[in-house]
Protein backbone atom coordinates (compact mmCIF):
# COMPACT_ATOMS: atom_id res chain seq x y z
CA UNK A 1 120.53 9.89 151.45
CA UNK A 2 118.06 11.18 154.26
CA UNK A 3 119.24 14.73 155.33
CA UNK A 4 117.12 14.59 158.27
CA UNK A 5 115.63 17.54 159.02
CA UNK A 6 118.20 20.01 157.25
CA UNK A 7 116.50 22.82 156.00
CA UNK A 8 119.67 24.12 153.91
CA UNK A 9 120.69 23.37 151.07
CA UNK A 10 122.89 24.12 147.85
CA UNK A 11 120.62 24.98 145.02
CA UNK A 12 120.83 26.82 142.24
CA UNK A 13 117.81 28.45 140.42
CA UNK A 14 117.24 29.32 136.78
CA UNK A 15 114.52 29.53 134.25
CA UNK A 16 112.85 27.73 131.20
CA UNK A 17 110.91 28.00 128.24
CA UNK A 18 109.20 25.73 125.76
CA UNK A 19 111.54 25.29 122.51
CA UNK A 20 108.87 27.21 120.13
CA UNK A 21 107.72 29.99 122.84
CA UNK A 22 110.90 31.73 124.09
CA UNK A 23 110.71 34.53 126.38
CA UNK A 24 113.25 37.08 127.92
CA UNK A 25 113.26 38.07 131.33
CA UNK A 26 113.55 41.67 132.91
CA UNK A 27 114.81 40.34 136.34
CA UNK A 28 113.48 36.75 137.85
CA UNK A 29 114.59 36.29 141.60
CA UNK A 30 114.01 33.31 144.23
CA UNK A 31 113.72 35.16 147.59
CA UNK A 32 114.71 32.88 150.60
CA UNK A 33 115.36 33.37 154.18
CA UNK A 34 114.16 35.73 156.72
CA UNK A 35 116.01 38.49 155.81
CA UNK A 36 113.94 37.54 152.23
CA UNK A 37 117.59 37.21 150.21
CA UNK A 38 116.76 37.43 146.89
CA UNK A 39 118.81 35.28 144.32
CA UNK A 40 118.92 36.03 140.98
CA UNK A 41 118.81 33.99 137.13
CA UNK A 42 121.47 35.96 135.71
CA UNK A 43 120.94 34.67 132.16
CA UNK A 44 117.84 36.38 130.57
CA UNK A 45 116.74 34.64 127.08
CA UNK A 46 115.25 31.09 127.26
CA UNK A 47 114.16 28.33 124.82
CA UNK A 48 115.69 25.71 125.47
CA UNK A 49 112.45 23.33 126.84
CA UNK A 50 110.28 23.17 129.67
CA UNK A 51 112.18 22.21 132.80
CA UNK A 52 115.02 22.33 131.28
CA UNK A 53 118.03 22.78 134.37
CA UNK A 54 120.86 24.16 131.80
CA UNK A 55 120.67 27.67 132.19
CA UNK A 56 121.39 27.04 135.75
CA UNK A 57 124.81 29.50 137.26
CA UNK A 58 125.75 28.85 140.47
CA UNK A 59 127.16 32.65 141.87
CA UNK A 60 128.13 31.67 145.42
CA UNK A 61 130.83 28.96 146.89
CA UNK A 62 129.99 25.45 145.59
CA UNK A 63 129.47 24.07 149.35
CA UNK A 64 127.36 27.31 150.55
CA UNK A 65 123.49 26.44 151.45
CA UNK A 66 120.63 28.31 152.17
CA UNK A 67 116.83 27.91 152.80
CA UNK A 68 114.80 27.38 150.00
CA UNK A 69 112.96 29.83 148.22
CA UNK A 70 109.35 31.23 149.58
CA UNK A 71 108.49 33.59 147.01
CA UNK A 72 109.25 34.69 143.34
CA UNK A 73 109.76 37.64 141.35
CA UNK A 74 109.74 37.89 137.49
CA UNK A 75 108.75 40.14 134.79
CA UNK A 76 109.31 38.91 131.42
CA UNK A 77 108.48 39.29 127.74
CA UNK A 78 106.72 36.27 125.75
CA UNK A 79 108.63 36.99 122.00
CA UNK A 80 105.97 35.22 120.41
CA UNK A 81 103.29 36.40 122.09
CA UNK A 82 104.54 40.17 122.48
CA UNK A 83 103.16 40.51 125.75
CA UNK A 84 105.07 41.31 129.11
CA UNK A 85 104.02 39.38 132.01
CA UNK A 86 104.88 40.04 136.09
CA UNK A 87 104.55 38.04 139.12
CA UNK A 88 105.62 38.81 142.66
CA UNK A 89 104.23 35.89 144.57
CA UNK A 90 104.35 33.53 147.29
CA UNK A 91 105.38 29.83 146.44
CA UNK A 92 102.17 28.44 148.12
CA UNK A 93 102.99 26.58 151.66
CA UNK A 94 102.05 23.01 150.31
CA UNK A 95 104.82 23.22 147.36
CA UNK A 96 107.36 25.00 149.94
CA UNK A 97 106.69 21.44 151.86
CA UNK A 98 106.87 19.64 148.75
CA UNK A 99 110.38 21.13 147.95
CA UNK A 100 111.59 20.44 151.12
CA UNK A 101 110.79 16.85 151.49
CA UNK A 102 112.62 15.95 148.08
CA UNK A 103 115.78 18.58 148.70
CA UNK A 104 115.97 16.52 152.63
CA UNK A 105 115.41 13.07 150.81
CA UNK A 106 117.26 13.34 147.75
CA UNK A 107 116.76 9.94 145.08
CA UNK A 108 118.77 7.03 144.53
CA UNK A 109 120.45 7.30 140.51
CA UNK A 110 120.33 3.67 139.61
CA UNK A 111 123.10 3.92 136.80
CA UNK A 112 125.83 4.41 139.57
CA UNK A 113 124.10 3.10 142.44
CA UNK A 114 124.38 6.66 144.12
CA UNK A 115 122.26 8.84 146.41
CA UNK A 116 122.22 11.81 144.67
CA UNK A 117 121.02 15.46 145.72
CA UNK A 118 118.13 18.00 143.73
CA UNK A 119 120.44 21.07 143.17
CA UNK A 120 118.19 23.04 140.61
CA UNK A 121 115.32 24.74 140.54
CA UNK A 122 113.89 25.99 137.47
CA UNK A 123 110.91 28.12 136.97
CA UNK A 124 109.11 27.17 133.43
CA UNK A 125 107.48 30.26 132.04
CA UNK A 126 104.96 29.55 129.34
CA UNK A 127 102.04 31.68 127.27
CA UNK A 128 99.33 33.24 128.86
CA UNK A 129 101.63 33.92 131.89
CA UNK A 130 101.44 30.22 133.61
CA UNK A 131 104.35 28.79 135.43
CA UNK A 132 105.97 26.04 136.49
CA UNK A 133 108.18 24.70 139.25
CA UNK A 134 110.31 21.75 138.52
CA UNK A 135 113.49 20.33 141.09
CA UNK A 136 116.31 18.62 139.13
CA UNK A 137 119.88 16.85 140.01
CA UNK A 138 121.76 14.63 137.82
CA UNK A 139 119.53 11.90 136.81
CA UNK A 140 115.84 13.16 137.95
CA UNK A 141 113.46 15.97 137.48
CA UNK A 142 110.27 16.31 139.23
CA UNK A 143 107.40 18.79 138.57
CA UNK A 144 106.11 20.23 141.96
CA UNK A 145 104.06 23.23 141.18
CA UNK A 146 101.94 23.29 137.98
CA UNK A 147 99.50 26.28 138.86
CA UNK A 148 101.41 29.37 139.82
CA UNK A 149 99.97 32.24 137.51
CA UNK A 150 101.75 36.03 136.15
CA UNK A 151 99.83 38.38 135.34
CA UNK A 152 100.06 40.36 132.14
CA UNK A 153 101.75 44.18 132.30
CA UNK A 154 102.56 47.53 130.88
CA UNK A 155 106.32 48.12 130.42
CA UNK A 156 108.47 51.00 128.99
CA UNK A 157 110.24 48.76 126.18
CA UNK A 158 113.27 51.47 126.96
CA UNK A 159 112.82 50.50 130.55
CA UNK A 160 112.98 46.87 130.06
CA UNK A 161 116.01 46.64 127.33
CA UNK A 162 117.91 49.51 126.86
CA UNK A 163 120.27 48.05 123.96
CA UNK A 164 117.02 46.68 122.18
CA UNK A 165 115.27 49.82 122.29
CA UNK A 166 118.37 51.88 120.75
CA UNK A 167 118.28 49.06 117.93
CA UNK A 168 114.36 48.34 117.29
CA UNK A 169 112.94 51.23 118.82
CA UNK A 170 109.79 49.22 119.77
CA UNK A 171 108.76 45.77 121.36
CA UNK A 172 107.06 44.63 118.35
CA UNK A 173 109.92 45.11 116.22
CA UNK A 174 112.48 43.40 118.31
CA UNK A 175 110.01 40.57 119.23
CA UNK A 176 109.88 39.85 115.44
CA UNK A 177 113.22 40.30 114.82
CA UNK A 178 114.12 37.82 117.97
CA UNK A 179 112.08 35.28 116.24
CA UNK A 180 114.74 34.38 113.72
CA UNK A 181 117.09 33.49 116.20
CA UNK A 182 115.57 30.18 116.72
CA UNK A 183 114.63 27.39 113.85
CA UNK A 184 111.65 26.75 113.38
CA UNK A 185 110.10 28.70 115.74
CA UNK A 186 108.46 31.46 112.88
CA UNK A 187 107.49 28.27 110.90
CA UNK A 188 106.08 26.76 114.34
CA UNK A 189 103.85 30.04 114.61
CA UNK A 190 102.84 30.81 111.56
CA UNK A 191 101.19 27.19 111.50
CA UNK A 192 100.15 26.24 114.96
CA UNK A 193 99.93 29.70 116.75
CA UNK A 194 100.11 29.85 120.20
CA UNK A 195 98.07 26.48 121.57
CA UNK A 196 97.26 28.01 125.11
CA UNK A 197 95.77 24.95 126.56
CA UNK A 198 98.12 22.66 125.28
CA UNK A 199 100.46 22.71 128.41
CA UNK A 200 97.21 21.60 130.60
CA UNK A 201 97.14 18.47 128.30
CA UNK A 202 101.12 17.95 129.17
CA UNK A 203 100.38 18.05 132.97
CA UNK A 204 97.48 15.46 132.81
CA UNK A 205 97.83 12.10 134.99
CA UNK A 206 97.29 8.70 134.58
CA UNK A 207 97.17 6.18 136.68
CA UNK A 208 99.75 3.79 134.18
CA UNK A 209 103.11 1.65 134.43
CA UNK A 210 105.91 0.39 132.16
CA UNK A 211 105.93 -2.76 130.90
CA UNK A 212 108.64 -3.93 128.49
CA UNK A 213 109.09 -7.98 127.19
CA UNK A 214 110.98 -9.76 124.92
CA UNK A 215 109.81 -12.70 122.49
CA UNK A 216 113.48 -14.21 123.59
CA UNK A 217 113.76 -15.37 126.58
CA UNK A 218 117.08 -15.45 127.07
CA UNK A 219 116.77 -11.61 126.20
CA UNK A 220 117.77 -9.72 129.73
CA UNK A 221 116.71 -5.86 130.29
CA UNK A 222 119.58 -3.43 132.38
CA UNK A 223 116.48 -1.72 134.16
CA UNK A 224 119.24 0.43 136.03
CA UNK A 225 119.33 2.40 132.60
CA UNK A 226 115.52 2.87 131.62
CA UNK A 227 114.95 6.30 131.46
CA UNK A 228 111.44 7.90 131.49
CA UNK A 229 110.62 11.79 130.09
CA UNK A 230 107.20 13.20 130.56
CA UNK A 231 105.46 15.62 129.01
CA UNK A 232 105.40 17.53 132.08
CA UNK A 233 108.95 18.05 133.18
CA UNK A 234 109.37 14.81 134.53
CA UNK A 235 112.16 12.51 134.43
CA UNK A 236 113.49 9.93 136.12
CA UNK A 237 115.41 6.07 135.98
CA UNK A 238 112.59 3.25 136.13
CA UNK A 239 114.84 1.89 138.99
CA UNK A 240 115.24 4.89 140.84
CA UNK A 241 113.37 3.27 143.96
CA UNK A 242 110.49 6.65 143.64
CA UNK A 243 108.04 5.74 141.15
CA UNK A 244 105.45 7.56 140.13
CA UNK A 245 101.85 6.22 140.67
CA UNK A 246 100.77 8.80 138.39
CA UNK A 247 102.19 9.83 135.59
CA UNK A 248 101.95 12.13 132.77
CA UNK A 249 102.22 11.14 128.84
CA UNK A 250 105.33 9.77 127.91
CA UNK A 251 107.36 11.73 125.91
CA UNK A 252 110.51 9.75 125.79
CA UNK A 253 111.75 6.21 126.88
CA UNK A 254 115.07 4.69 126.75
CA UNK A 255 116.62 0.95 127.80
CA UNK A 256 119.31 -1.29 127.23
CA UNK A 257 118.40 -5.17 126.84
CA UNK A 258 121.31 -8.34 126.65
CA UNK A 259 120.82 -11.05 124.32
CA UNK A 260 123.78 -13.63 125.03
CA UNK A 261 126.89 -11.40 123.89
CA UNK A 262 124.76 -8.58 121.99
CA UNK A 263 123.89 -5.61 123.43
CA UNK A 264 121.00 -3.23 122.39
CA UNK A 265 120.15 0.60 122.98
CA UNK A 266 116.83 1.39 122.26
CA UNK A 267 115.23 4.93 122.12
CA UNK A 268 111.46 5.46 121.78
CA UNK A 269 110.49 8.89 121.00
CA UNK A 270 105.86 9.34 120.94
CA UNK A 271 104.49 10.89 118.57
CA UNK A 272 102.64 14.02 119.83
CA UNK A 273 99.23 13.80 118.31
CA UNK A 274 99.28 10.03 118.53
CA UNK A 275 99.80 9.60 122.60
CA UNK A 276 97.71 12.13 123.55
CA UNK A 277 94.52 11.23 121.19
CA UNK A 278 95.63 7.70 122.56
CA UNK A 279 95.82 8.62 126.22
CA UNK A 280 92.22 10.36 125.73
CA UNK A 281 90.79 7.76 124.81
CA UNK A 282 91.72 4.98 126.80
CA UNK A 283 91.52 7.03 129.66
CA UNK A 284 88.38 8.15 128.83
CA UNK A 285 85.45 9.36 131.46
CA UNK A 286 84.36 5.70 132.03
CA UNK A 287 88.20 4.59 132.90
CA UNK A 288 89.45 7.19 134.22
CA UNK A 289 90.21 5.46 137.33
CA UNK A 290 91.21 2.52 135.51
CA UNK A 291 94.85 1.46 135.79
CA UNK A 292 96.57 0.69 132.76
CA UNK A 293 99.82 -0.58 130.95
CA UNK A 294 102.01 1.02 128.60
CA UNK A 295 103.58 -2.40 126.86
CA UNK A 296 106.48 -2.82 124.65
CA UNK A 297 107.22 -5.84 123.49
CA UNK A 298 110.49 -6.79 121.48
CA UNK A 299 110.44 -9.41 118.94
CA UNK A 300 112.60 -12.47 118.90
CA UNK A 301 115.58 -10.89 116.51
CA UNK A 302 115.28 -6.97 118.11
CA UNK A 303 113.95 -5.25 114.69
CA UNK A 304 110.40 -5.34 115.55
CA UNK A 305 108.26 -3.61 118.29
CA UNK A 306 104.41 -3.83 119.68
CA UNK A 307 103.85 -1.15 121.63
CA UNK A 308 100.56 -0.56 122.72
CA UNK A 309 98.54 1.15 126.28
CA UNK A 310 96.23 -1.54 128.16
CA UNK A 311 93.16 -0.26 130.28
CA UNK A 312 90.77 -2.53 131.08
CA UNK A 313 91.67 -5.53 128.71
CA UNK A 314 91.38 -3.64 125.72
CA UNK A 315 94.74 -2.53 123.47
CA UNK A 316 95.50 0.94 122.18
CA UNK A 317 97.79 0.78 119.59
CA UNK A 318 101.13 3.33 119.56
CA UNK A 319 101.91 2.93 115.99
CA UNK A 320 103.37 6.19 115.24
CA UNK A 321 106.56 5.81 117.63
CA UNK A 322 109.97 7.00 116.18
CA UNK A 323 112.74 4.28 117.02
CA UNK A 324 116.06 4.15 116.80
CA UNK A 325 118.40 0.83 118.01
CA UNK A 326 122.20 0.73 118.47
CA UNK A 327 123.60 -2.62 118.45
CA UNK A 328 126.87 -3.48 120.15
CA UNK A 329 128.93 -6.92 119.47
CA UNK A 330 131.99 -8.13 121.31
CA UNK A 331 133.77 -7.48 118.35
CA UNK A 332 132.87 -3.50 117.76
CA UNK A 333 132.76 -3.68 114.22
CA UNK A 334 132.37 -0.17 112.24
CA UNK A 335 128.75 -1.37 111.30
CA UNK A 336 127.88 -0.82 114.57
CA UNK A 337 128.11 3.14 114.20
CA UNK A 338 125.32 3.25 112.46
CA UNK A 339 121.77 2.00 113.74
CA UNK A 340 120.77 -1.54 113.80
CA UNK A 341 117.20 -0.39 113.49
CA UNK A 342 115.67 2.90 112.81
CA UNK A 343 112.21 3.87 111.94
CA UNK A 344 112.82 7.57 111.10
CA UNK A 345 115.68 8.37 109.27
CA UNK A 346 114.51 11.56 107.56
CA UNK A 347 114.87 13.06 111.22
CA UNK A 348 117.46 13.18 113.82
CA UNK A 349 116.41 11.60 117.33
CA UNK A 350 117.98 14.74 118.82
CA UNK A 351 115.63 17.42 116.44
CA UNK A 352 112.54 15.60 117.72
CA UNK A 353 110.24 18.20 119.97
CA UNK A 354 107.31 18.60 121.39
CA UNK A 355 105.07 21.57 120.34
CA UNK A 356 105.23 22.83 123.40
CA UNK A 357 108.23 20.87 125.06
């Protein structure tokens, strides 16, 4: 609902990092107000994903509000890189407007039919010192600030954790040591590295929308609970009543479609390498103001699925999607545990990743 021209609000901010890059912070504070209040992440280790809102711990009175924040504060150590990186800067006057618009607006969460409020903000910290600003609430996350830059820095390793240093004695030993407290993330290194420019890729835009159709007709889609994730933080309910014009690559998409008394759950999880070679090309320099169509289309018994991007008239095929369908009958049999349709089983929907995600 419209909060007119509040310029209070309850929020919450923490910090993120992508899966396979995690990073510990020396301090990281939102400063707010006049009186520039500084409120502090009070969690310091992060890998959990880019925008993710998780980490996020309110310390103040659920119902207390406050302006949102101007400027930011951080120093923190990239394990993987074994670098330290600092910022002290202003959150530039365009994004500060940005913010406010969507905190005063809030979005409509089509699954309950509920305005609902952003209450997060989370400040993405990835290699080479970049960061990003994402707003979340339940049901939406949208990217505001893609640009904001650290700057890399000398720290005493004593100076920056005590208990580390009186265990490792240096930064590159405890970095290394760190590693093996997430899977996959020494395997992740050892073979990709550390792709630098891969997060610019994740924040490209296309002008694209969703298009999903069924061979049977009498096949119905719940568009109240088609869920979009983006490669760059966002995410958001295709009935939401805010689309995006332009979009990033799809990481994720999720819907429920009715066929007479059946019910199906579908989850489509891209393949990396596959949307964004895909993306590149249709999207190339000659239609890059073309507008296209990402199409799925069901086939008449729910066990088949064309998915393909459309820019002017010609088809890009998406043949490396990972699928997975629940099907639910009026009679819940035990069968139905189990996935009517999966395209993947030598991995879990909930282990697939991003490189950089």
């Amino acid at each position: 609902m419209f909060k007119g021209n509040n310029t209070k609000f309850h929020w919450t901010p923490t910090v993120a990092a992508p899966r396979n890059y995690p990073v510990e912070t020396g301090y990281a504070v939102f400063i707010y107000g006049d009186k520039n209040v500084g409120y502090p992440v009070m969690e310091t280790r992060f890998a959990r994903g880019i925008g993710d809102p998780l980490s996020a711990e309110d310390l103040d009175n659920p119902g207390s509000v406050y302006e949102l924040p101007k400027r930011i504060r951080v120093l923190w150590l990239s394990i993987t890189e074994k670098k330290y990186y600092k910022a002290d800067i202003e959150i530039p006057a365009e994004v500060q407007d940005s913010m406010l618009h969507l905190f005063q607006k809030g979005f409509y969460y089509p699954v309950d039919k509920t305005s609902e409020d952003y209450n997060t903000i989370v400040l993405t910290l990835l290699p080479g010192g970049k960061m990003w600003l994402t707003v979340a609430g339940a049901g939406k996350r949208t990217l505001v600030c893609d640009n904001l830059k650290a700057t890399e820095t000398h720290v005493d390793f004593k100076d920056f954790n005590k208990e580390a240093y009186e265990c490792f004695s240096t930064m590159q030993k405890y970095c290394a040591a760190a590693l093996g407290d997430y899977d996959g993330v020494k395997e992740n290194l050892e073979e990709i590295g550390i792709p630098f420019d891969l997060w610019d890729v994740y924040k490209e835009r296309f002008n694209y929308n969703l298009k999903i159709d069924f061979e049977d007709k009498n096949a119905k889609i719940d568009s109240a609970h088609t869920v979009c994730e983006f490669t760059n933080t966002d995410f958001l309910y295709d009935g939401d009543k805010s689309p995006l014009t332009m979009k990033t690559r799809p990481f994720h998409i999720g819907f429920i479609w009715l066929v007479d008394h059946y019910k199906y759950t579908g989850e489509f999880y891209f393949d990396e390498e596959e949307v964004i070679n895909v993306f590149r090309e249709a999207f190339n320099q000659k239609h890059r103001k073309e507008k296209g169509v990402l199409h799925i289309h069901v086939s008449k018994y729910n066990n088949k699925f064309d998915i393909y991007l459309l820019v002017d008239g010609k088809q890009y095929p998406l043949t490396k999607t990972m699928i997975h369908v629940f099907r639910e009958t009026p009679e819940h049999k035990k069968e139905e545990e189990v996935p009517f349709y999966n395209n993947h089983e030598d991995i879990y929907s909930g282990d697939i990743h991003y490189i950089g995600g």
